[in-house]
N, C-alpha and C. Protein backbone atom coordinates (compact mmCIF):
# COMPACT_ATOMS: atom_id res chain seq x y z
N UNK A 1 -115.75 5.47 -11.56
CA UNK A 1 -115.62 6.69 -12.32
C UNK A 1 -114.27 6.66 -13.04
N UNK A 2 -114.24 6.80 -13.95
CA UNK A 2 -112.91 6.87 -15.24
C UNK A 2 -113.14 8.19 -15.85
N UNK A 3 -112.14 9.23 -15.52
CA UNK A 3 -111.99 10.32 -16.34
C UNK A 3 -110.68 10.14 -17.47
N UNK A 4 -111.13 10.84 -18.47
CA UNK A 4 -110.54 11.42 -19.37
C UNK A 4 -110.05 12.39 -19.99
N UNK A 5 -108.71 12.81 -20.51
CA UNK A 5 -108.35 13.65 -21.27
C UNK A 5 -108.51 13.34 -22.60
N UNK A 6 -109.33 13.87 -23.72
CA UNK A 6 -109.89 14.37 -24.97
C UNK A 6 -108.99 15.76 -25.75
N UNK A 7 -108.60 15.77 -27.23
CA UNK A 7 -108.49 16.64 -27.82
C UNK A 7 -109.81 17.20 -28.11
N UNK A 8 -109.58 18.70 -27.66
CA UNK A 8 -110.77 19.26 -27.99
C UNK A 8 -110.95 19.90 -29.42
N UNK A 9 -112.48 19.42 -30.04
CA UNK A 9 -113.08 19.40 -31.44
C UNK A 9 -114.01 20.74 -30.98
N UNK A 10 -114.22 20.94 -32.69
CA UNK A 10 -115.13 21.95 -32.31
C UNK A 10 -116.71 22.12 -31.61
N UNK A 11 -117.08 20.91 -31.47
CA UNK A 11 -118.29 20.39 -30.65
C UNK A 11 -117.78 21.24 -29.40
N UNK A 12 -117.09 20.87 -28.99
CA UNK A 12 -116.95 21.41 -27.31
C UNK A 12 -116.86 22.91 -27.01
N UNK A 13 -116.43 23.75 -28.35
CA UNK A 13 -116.39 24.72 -27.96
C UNK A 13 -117.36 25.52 -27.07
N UNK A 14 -118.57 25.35 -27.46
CA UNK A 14 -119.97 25.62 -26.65
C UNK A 14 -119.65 25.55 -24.96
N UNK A 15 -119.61 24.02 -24.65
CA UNK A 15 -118.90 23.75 -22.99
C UNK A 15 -118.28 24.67 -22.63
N UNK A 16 -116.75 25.31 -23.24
CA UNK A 16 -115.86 25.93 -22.91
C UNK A 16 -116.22 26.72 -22.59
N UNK A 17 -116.93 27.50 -23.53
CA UNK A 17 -117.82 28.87 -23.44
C UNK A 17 -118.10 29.00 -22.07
N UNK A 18 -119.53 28.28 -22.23
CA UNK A 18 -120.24 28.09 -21.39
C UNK A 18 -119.20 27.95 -19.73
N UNK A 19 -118.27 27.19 -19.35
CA UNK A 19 -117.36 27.09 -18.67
C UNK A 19 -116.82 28.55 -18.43
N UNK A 20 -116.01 29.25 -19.08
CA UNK A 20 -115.84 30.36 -19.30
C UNK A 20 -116.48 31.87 -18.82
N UNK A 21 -117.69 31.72 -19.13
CA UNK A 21 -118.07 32.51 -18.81
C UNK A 21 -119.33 32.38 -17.01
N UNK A 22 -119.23 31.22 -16.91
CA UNK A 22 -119.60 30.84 -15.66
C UNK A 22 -118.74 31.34 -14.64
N UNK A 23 -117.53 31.42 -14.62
CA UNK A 23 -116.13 31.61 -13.43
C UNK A 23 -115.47 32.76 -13.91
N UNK A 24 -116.04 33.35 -14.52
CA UNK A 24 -114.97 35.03 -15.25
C UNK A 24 -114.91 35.56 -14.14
N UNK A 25 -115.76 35.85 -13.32
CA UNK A 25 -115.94 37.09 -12.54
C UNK A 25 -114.87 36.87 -11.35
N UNK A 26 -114.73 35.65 -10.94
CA UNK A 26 -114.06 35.05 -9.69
C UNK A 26 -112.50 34.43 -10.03
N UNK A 27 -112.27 34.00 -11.51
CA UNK A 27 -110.81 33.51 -11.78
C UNK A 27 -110.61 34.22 -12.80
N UNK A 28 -110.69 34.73 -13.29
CA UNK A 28 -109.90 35.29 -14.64
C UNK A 28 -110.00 36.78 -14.49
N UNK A 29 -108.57 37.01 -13.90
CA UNK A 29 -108.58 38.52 -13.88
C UNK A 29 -108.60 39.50 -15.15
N UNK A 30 -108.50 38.66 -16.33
CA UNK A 30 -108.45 39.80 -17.35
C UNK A 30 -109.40 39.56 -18.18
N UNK A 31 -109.99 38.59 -17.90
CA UNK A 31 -111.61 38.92 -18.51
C UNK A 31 -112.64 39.56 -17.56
N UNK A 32 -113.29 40.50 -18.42
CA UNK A 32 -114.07 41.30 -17.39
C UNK A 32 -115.26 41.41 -17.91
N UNK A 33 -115.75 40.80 -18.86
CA UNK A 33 -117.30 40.63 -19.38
C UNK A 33 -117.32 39.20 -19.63
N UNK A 34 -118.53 39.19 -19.62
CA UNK A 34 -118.83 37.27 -20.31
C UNK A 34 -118.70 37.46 -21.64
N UNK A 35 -118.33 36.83 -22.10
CA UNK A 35 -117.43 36.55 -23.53
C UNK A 35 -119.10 36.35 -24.58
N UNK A 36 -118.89 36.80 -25.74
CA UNK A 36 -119.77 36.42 -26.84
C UNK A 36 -119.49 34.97 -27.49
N UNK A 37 -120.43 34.42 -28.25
CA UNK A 37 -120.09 33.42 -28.97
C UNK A 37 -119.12 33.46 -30.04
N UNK A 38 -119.49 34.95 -30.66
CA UNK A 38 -118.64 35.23 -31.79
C UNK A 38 -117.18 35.18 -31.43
N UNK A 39 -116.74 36.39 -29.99
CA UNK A 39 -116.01 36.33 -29.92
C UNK A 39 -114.56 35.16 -29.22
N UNK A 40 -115.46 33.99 -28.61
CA UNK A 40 -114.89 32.62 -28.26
C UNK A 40 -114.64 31.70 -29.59
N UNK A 41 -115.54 31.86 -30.55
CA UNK A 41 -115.21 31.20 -31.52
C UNK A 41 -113.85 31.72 -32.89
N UNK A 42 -113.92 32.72 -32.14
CA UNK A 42 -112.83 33.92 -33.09
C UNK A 42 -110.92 33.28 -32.34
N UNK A 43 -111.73 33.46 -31.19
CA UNK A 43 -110.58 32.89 -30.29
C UNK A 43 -110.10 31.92 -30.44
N UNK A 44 -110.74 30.94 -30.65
CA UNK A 44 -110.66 29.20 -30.61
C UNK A 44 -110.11 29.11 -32.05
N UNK A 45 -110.55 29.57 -32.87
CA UNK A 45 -110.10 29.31 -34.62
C UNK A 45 -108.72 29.82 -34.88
N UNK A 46 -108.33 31.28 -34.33
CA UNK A 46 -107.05 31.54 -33.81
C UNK A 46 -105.97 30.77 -32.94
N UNK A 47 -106.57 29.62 -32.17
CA UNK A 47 -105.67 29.02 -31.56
C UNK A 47 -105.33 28.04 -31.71
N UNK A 48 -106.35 27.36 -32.80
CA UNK A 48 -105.55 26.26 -33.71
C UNK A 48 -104.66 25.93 -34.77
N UNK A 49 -104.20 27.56 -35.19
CA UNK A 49 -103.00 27.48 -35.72
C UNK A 49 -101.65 27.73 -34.76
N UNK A 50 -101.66 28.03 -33.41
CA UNK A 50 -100.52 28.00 -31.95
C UNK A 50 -100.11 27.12 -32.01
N UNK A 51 -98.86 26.80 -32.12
CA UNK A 51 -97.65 25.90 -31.81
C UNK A 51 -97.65 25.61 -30.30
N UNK A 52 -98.15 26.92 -29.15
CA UNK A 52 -98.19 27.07 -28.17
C UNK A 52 -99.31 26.69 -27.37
N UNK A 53 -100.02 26.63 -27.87
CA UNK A 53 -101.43 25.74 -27.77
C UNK A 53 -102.17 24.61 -27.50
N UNK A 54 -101.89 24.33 -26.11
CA UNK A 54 -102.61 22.83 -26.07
C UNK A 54 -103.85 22.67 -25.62
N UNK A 55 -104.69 22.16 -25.96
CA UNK A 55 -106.41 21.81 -24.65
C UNK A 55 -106.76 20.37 -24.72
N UNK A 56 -107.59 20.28 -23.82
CA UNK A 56 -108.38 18.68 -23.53
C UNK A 56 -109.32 19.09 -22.90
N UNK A 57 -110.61 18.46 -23.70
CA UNK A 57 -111.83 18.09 -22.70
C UNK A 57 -111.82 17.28 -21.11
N UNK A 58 -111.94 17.28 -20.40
CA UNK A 58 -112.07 15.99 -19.74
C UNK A 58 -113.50 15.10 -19.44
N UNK A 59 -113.75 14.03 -19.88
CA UNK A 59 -114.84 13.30 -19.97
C UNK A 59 -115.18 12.24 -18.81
N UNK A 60 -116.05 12.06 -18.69
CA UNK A 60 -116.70 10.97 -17.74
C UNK A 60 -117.86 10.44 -18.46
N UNK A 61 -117.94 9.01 -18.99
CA UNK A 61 -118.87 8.39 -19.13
C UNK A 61 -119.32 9.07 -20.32
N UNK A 62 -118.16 10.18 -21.44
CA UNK A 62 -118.85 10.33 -22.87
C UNK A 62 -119.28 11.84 -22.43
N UNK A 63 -119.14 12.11 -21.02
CA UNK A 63 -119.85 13.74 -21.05
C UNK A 63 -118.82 14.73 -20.66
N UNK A 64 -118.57 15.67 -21.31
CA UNK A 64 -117.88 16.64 -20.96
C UNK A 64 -117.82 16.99 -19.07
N UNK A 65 -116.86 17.06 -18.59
CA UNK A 65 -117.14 17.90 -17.28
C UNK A 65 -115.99 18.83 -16.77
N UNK A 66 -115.23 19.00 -17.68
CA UNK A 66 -113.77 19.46 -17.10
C UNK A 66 -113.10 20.50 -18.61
N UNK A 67 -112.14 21.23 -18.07
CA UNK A 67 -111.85 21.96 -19.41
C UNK A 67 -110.02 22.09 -19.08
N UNK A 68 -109.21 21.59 -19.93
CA UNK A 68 -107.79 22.03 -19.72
C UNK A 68 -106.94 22.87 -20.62
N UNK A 69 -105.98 23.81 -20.22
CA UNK A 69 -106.03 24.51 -21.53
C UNK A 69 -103.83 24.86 -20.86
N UNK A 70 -103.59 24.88 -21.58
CA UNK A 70 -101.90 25.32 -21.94
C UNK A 70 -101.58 26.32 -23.03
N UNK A 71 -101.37 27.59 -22.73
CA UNK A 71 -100.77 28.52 -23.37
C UNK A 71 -99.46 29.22 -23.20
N UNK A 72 -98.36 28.93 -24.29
CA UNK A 72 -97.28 29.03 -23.76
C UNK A 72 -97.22 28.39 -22.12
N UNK A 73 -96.32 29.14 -21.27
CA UNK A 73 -96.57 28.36 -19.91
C UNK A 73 -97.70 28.54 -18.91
N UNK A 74 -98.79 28.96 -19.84
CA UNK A 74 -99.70 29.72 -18.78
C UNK A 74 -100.49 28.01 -18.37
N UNK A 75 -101.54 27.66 -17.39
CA UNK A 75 -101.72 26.39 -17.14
C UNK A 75 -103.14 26.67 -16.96
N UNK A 76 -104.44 26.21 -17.31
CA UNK A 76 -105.79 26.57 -16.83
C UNK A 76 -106.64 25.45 -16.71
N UNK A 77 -107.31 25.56 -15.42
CA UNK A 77 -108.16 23.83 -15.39
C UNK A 77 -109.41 24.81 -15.18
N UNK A 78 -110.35 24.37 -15.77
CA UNK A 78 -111.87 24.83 -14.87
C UNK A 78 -113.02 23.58 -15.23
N UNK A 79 -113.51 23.19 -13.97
CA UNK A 79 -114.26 21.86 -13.79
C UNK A 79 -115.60 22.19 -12.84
């Protein structure tokens, strides 16, 4: 098994989502609904102009399975 860190494209956004709104209820105290498409993609287009802003897919074998994300110092893994 060889994992990877990936810049994340807009292909992945879907995963994230999807990621996202799988674990809201249990890790993310300040999300309190499952997120819309509209509104993840509103998000994501906004955060590619952040200086503060880092993410990576993480891949195995070409498939998404992992999500990493850096905001300012905030730190977020969900896999």
């Amino acid at each position: 098994m060889e994992i990877k860190l990936i810049n994340v494209r807009e292909e992945h956004w879907d995963f994230i989502l999807s990621l996202r709104n799988e674990f809201f209820e249990h890790s993310f105290y300040e999300q309190v609904h499952a997120i819309s498409k509209d509104e993840h993609y509103e998000y994501m287009k906004k955060q590619t102009t952040n200086p503060n802003f880092y993410q990576w897919v993480a891949v195995n074998d070409n498939l998404p399975i992992g999500y990493v994300r850096i905001l300012a110092h905030d730190i977020n893994i969900m896999v």
